[in-house]
PDB file of N, CA and C in Angstrom:
ATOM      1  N   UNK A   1       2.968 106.109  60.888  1.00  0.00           N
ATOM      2  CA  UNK A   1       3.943 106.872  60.145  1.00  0.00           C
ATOM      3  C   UNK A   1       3.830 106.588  58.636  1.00  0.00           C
ATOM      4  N   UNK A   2       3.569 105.354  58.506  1.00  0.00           N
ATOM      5  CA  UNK A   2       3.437 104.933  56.969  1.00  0.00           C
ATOM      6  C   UNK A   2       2.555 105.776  56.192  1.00  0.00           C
ATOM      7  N   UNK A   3       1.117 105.752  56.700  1.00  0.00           N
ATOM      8  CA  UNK A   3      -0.170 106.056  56.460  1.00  0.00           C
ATOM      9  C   UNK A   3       0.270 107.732  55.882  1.00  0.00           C
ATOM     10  N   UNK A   4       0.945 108.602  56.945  1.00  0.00           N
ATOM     11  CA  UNK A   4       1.196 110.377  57.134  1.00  0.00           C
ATOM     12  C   UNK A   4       2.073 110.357  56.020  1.00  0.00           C
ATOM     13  N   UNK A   5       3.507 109.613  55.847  1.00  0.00           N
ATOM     14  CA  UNK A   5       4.301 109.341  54.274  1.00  0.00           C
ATOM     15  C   UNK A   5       3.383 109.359  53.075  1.00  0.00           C
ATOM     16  N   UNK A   6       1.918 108.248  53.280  1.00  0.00           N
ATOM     17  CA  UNK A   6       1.002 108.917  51.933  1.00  0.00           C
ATOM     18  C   UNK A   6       0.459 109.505  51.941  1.00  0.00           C
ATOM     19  N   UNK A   7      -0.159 110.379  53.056  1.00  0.00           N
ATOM     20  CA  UNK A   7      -0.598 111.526  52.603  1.00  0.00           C
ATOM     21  C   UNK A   7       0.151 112.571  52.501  1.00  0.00           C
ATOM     22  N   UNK A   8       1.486 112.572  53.016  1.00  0.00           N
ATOM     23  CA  UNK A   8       2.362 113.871  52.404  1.00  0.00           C
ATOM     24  C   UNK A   8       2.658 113.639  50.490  1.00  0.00           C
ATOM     25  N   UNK A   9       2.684 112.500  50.727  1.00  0.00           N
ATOM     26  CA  UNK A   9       2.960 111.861  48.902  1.00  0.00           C
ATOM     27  C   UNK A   9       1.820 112.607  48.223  1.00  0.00           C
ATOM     28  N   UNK A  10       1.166 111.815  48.531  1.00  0.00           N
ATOM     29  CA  UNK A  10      -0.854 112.665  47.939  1.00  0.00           C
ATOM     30  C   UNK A  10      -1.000 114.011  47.944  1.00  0.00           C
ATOM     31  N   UNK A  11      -0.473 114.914  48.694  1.00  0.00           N
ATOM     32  CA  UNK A  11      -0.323 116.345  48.816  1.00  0.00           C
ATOM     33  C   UNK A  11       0.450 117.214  47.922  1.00  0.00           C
ATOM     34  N   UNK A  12       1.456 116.056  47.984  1.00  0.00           N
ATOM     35  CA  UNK A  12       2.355 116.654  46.823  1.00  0.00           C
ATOM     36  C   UNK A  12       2.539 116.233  45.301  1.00  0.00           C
ATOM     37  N   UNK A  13       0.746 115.244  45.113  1.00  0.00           N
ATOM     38  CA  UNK A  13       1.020 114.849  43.688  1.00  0.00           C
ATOM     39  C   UNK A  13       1.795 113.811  43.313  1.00  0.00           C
ATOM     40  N   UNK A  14       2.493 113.319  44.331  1.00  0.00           N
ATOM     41  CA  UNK A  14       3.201 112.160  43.947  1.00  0.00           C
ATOM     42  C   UNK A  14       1.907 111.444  43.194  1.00  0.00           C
ATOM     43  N   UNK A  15       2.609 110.231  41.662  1.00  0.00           N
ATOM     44  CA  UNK A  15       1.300 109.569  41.085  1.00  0.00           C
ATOM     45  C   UNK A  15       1.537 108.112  41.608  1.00  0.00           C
ATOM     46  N   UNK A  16       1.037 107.066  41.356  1.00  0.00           N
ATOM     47  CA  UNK A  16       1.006 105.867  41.978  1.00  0.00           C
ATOM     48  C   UNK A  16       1.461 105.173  42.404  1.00  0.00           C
ATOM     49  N   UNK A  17       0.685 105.761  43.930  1.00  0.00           N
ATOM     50  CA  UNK A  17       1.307 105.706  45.661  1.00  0.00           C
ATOM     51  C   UNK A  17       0.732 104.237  46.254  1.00  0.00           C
ATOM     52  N   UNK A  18       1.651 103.294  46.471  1.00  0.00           N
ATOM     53  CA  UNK A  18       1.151 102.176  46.986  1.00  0.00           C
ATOM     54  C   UNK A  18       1.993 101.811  48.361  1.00  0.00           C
ATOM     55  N   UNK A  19       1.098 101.500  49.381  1.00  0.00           N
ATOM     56  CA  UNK A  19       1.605 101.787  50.794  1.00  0.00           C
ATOM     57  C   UNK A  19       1.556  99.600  50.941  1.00  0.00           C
ATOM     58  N   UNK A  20       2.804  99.148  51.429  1.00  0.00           N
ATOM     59  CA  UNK A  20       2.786  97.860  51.313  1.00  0.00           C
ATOM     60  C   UNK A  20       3.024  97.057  53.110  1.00  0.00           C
ATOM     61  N   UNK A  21       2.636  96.424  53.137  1.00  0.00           N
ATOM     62  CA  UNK A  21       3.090  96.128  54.735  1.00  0.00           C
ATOM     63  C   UNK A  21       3.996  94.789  54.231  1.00  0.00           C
ATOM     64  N   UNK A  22       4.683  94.539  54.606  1.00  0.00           N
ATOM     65  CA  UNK A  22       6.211  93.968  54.275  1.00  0.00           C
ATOM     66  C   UNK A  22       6.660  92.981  55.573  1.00  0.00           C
ATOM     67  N   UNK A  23       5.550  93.184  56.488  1.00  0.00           N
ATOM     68  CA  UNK A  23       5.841  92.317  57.741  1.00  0.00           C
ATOM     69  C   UNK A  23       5.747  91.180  57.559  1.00  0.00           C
ATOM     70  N   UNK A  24       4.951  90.008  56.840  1.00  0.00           N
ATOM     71  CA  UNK A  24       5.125  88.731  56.865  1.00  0.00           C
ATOM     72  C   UNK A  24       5.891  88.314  55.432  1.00  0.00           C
ATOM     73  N   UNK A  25       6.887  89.376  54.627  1.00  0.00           N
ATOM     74  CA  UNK A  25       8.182  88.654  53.634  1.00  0.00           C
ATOM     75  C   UNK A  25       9.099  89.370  53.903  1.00  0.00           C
ATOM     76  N   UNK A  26       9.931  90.098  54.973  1.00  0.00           N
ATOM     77  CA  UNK A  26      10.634  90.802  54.685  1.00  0.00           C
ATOM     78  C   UNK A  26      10.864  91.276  56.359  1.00  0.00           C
ATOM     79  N   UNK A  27      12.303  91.322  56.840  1.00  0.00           N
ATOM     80  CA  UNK A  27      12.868  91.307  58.039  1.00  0.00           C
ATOM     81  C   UNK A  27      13.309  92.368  58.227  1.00  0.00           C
ATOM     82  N   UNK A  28      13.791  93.317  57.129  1.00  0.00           N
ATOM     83  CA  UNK A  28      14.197  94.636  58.169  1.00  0.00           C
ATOM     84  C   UNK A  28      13.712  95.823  57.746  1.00  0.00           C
ATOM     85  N   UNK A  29      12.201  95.676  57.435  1.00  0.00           N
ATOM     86  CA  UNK A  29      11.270  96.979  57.363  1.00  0.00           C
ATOM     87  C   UNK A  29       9.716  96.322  57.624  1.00  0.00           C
ATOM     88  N   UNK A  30       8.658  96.941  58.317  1.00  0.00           N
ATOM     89  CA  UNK A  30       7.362  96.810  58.154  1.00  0.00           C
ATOM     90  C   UNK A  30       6.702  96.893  57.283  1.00  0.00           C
ATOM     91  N   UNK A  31       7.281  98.254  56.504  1.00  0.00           N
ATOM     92  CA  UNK A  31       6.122  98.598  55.518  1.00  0.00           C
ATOM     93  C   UNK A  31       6.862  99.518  53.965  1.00  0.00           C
ATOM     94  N   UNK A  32       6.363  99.716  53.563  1.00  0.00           N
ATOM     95  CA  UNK A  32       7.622 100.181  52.221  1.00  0.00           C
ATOM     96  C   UNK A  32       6.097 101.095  51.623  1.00  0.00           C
ATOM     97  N   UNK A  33       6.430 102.521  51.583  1.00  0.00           N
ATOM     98  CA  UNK A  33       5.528 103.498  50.550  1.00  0.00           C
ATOM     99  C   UNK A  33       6.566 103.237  49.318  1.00  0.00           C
ATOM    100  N   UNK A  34       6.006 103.364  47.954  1.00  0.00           N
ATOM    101  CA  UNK A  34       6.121 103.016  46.462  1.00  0.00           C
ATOM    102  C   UNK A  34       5.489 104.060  45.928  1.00  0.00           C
ATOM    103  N   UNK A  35       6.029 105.466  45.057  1.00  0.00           N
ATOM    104  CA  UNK A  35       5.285 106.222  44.435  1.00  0.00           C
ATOM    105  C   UNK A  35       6.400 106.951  43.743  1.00  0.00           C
ATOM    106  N   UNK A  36       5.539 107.485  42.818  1.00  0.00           N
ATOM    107  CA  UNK A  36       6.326 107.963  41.828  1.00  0.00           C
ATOM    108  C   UNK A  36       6.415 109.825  41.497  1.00  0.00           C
ATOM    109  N   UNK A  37       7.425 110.464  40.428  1.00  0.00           N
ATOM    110  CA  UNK A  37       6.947 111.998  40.227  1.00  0.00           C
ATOM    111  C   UNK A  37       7.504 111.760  38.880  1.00  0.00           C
ATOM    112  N   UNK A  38       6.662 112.824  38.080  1.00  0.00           N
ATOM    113  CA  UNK A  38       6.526 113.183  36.895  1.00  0.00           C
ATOM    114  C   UNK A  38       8.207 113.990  36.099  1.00  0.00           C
ATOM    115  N   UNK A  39       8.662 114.487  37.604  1.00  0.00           N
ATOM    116  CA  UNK A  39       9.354 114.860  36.780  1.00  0.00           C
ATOM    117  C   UNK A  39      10.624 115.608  38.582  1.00  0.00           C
ATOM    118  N   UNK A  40      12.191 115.736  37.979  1.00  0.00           N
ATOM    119  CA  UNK A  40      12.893 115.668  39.330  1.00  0.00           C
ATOM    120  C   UNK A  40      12.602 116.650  40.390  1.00  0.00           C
ATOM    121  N   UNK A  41      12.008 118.215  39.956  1.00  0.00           N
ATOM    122  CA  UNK A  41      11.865 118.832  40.705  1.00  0.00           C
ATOM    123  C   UNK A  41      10.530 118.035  41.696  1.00  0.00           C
ATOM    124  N   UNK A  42       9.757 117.271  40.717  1.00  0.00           N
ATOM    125  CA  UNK A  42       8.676 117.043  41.990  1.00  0.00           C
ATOM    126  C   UNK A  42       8.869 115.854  42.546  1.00  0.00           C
ATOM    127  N   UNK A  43       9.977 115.008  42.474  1.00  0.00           N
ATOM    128  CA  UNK A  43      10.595 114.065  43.021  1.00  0.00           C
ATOM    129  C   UNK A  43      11.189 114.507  44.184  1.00  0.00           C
ATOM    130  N   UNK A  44      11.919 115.500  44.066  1.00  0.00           N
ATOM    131  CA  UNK A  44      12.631 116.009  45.558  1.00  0.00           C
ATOM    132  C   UNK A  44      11.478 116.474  46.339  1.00  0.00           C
ATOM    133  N   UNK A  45      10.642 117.395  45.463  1.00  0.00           N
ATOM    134  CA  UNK A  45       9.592 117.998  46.251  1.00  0.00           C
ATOM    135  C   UNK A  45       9.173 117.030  47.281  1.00  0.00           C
ATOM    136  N   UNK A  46       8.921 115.700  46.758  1.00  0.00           N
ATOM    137  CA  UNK A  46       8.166 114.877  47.804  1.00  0.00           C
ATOM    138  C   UNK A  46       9.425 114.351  48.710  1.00  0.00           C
ATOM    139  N   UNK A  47       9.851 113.714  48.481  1.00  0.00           N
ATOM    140  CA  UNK A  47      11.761 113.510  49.184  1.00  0.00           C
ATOM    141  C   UNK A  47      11.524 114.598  50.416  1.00  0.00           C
ATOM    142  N   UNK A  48      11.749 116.138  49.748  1.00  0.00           N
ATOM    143  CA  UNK A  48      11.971 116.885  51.036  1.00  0.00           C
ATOM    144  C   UNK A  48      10.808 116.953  52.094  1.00  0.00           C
ATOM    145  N   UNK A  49       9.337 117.001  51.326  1.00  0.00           N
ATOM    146  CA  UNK A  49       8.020 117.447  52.592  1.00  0.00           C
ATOM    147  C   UNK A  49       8.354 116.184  53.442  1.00  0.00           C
ATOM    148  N   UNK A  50       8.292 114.965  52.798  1.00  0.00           N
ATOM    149  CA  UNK A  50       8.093 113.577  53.989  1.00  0.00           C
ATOM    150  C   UNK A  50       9.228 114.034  54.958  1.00  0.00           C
ATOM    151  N   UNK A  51      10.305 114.198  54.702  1.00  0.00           N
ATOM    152  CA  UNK A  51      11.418 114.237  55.545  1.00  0.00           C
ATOM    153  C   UNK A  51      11.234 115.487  56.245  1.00  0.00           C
ATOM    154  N   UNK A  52      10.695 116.664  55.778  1.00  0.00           N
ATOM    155  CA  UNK A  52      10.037 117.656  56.822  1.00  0.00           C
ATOM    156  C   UNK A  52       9.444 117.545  57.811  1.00  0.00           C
ATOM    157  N   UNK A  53       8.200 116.629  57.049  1.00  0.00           N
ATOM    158  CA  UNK A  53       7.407 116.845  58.202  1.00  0.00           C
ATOM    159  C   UNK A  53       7.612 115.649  58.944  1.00  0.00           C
ATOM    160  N   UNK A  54       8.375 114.695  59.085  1.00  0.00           N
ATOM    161  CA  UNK A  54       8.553 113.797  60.036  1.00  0.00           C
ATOM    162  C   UNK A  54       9.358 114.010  60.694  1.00  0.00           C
ATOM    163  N   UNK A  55      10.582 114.874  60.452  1.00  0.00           N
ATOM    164  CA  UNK A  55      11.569 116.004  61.491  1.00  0.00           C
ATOM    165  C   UNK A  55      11.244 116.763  62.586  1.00  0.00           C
ATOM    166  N   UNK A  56       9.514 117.709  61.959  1.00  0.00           N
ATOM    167  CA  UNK A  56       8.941 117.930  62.674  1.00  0.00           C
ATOM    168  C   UNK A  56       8.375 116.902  63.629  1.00  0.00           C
ATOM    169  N   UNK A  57       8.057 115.764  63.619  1.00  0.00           N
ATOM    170  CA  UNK A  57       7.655 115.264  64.645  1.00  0.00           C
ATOM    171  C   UNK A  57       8.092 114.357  65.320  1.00  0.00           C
ATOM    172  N   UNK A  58      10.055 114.946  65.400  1.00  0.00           N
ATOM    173  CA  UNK A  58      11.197 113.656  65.740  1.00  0.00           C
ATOM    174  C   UNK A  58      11.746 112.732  65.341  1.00  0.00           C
ATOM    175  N   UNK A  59      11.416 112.276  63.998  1.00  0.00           N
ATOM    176  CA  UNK A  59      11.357 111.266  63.322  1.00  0.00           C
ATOM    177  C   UNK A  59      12.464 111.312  62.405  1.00  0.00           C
ATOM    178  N   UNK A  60      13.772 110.564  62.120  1.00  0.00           N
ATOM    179  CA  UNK A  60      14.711 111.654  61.476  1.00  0.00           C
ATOM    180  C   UNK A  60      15.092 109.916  60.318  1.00  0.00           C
ATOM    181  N   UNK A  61      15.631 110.023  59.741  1.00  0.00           N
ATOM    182  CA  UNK A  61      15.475 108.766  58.603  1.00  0.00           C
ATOM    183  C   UNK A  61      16.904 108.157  59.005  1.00  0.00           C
ATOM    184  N   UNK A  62      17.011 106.608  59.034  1.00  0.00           N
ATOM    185  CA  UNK A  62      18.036 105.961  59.542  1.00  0.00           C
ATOM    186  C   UNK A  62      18.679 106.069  58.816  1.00  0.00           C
ATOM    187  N   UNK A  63      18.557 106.439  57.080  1.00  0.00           N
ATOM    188  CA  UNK A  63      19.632 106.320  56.273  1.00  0.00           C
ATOM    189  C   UNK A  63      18.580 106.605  55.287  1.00  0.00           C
ATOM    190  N   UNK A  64      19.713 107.643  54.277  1.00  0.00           N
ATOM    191  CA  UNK A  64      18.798 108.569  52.995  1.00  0.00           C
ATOM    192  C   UNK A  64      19.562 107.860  51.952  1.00  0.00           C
ATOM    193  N   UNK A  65      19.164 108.221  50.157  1.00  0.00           N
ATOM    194  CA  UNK A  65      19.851 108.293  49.706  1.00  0.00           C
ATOM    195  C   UNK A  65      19.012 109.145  48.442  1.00  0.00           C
ATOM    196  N   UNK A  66      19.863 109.965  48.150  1.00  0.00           N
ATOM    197  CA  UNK A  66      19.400 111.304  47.781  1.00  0.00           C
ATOM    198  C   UNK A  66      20.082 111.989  46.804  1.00  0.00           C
ATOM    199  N   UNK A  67      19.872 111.333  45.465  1.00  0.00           N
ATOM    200  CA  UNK A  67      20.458 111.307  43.612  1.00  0.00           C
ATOM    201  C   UNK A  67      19.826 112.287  43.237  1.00  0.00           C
ATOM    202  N   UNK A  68      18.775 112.725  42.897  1.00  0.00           N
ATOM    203  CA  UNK A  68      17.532 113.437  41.756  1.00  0.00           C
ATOM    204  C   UNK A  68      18.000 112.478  40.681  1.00  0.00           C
ATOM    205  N   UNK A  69      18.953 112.857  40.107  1.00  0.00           N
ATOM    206  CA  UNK A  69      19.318 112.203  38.342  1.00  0.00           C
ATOM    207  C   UNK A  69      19.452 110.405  38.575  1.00  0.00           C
ATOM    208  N   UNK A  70      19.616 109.870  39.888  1.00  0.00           N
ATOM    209  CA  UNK A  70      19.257 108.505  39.774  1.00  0.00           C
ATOM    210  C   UNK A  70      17.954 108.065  39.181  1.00  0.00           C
ATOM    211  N   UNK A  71      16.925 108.995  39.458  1.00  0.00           N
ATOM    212  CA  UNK A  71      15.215 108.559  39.243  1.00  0.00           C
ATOM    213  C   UNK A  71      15.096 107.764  40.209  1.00  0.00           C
ATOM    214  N   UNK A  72      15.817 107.515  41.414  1.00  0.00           N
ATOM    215  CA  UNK A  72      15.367 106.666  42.543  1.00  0.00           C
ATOM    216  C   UNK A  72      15.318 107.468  44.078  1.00  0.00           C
ATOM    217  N   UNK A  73      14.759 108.065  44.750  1.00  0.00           N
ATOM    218  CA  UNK A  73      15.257 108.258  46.217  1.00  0.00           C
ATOM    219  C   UNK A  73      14.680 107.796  47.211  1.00  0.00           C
ATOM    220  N   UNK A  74      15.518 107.480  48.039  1.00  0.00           N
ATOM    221  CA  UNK A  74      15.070 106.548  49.594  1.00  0.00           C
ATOM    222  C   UNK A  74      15.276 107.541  50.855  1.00  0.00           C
ATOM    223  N   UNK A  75      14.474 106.775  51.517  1.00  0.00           N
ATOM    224  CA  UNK A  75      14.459 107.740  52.844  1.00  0.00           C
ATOM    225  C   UNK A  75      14.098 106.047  53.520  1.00  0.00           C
ATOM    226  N   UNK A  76      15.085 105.623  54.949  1.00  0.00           N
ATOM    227  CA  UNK A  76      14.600 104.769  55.677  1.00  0.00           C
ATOM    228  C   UNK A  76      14.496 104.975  56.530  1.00  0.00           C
ATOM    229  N   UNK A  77      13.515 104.726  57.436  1.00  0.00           N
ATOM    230  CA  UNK A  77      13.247 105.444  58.589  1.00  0.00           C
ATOM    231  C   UNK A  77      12.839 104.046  59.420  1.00  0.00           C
ATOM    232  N   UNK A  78      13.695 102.665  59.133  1.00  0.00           N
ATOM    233  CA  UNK A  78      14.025 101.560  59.794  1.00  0.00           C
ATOM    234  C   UNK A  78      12.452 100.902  59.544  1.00  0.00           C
ATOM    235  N   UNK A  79      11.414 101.262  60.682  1.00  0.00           N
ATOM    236  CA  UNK A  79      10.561 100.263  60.192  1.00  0.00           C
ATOM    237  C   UNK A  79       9.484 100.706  59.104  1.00  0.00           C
ATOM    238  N   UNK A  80       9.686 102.121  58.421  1.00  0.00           N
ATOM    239  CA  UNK A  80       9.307 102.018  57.037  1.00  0.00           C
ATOM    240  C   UNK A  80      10.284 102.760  56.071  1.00  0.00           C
ATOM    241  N   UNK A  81      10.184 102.595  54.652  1.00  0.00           N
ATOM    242  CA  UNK A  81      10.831 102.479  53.872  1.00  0.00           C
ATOM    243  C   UNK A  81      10.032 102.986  52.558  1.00  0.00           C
ATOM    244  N   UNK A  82      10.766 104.345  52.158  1.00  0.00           N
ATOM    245  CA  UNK A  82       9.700 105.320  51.359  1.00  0.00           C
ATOM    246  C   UNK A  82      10.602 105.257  49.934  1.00  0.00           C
ATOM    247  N   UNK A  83      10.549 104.822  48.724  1.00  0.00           N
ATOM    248  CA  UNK A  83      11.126 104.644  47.562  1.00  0.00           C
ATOM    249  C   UNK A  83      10.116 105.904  46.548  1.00  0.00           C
ATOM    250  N   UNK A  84      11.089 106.868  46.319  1.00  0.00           N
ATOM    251  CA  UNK A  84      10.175 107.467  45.424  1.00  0.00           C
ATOM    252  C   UNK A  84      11.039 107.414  44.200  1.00  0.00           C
ATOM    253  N   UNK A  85      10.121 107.473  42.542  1.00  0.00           N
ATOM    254  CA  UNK A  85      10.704 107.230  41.794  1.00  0.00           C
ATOM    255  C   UNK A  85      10.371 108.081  40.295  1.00  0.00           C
ATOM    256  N   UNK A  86      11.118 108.006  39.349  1.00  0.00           N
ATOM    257  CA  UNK A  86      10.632 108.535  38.326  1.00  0.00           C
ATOM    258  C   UNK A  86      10.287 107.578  37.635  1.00  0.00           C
ATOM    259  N   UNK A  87       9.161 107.398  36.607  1.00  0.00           N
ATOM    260  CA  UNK A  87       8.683 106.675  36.051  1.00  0.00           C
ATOM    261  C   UNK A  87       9.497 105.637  35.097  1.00  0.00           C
ATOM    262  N   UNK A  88      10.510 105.862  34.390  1.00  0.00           N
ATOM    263  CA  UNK A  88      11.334 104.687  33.817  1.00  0.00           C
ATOM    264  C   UNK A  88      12.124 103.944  34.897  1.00  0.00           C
ATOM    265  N   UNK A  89      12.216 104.670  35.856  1.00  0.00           N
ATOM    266  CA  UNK A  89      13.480 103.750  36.888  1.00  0.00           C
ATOM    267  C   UNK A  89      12.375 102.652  37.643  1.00  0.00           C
ATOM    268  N   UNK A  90      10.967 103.580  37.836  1.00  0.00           N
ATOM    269  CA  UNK A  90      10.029 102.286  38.700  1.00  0.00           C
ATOM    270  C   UNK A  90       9.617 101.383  37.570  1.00  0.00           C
ATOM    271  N   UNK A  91       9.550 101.548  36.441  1.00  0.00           N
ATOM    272  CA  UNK A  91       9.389 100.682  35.429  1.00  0.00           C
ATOM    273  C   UNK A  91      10.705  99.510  35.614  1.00  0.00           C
ATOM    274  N   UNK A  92      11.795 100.003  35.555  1.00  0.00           N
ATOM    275  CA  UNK A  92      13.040  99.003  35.546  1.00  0.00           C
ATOM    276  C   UNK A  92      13.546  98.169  36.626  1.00  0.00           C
ATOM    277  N   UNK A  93      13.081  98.531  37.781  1.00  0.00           N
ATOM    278  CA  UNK A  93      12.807  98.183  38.490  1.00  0.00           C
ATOM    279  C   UNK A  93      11.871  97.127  39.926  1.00  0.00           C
ATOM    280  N   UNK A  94      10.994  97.684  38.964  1.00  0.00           N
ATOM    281  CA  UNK A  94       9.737  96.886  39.472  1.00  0.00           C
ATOM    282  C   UNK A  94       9.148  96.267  40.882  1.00  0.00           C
ATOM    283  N   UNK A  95       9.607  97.210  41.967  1.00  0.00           N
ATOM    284  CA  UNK A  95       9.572  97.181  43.034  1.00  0.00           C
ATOM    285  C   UNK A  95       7.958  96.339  43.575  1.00  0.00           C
ATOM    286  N   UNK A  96       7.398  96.860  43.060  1.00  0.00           N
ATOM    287  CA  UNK A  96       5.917  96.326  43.569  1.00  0.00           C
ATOM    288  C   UNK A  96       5.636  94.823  42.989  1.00  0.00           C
ATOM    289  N   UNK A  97       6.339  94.575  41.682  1.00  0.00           N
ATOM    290  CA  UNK A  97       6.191  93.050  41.574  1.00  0.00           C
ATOM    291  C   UNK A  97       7.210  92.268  42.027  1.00  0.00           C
ATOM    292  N   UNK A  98       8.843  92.528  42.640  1.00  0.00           N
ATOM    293  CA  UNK A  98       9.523  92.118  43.463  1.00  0.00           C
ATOM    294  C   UNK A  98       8.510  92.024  45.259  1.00  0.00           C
ATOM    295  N   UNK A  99       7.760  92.763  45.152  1.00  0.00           N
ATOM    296  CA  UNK A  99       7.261  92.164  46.807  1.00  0.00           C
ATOM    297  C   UNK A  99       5.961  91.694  46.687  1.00  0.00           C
ATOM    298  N   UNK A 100       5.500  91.739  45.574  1.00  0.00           N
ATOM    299  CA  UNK A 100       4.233  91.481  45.310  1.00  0.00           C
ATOM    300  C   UNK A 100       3.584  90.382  46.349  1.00  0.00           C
ATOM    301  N   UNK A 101       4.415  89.596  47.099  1.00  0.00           N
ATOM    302  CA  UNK A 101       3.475  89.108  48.110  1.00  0.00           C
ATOM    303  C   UNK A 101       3.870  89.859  49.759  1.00  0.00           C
ATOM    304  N   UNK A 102       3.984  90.997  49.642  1.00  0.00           N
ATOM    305  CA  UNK A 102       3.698  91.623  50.161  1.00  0.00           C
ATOM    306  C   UNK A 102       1.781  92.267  50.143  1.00  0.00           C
ATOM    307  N   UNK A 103       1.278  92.242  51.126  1.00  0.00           N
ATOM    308  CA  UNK A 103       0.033  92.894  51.153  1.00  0.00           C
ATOM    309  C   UNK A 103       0.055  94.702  51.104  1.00  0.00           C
ATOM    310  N   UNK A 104      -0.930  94.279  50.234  1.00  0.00           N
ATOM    311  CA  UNK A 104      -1.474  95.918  49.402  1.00  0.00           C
ATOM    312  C   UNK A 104      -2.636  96.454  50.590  1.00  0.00           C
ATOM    313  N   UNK A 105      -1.831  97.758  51.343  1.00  0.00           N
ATOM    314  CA  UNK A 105      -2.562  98.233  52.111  1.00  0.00           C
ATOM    315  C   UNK A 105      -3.626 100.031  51.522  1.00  0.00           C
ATOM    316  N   UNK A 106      -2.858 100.327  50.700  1.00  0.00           N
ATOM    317  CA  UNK A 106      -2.930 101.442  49.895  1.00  0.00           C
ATOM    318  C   UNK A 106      -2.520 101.289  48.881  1.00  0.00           C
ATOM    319  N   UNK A 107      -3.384 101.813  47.750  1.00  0.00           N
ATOM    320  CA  UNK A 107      -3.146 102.020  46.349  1.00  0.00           C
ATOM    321  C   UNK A 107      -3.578 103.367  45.939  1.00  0.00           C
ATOM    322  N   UNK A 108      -2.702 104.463  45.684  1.00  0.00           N
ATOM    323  CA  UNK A 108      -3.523 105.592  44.875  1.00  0.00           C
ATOM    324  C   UNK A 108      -2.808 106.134  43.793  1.00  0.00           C
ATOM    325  N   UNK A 109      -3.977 105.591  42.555  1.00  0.00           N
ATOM    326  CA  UNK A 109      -3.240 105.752  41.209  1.00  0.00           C
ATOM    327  C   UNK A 109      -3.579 107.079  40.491  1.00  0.00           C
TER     328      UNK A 109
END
């Protein structure tokens, strides 16, 4: 499921998409996708396809949270965990150097 989250990301242009496996620091997710959009319409854009197309295939998210004007949106879908972002909020944030020992399974910049 992780893997299909980046390539719906990649499809839709999301820019640097890093797919993390989270299983040996972190207890209540496997894996966490990290990517970003240029701008809010293509922030939702990606927000809505992942959550499309994983609807389509039963998959429905344990818990959303779904701003545009935050520059942050989540979709959890329990054992992964899809953070998409606009570029100053993943800057302020810094999600990828908060897990950084998390292992880097995907990177696409």
């Amino acid at each position: 499921m992780a893997r299909k989250v980046v390539e719906v990301a990649s499809a839709k242009q999301a820019t640097d998409i890093v797919l993390l496996d989270t299983r040996e620091v972190c207890n209540f997710a496997d894996y966490f996708v990290i990517c970003s959009g240029d701008s809010d319409r293509q922030i939702k854009a990606v927000y809505d396809e992942i959550e499309h197309l994983l609807k389509k295939d039963g998959i429905l998210p344990h818990h959303h949270e779904r701003t545009v004007d935050s520059g942050w949106l989540l979709l959890d879908f329990s054992d992964v965990i899809v953070h998409i972002f606009a570029p100053i909020e993943r800057e302020y944030y810094q999600l990828d150097k908060l897990w950084s020992q998390a292992s880097t399974l995907v990177r696409i910049q």
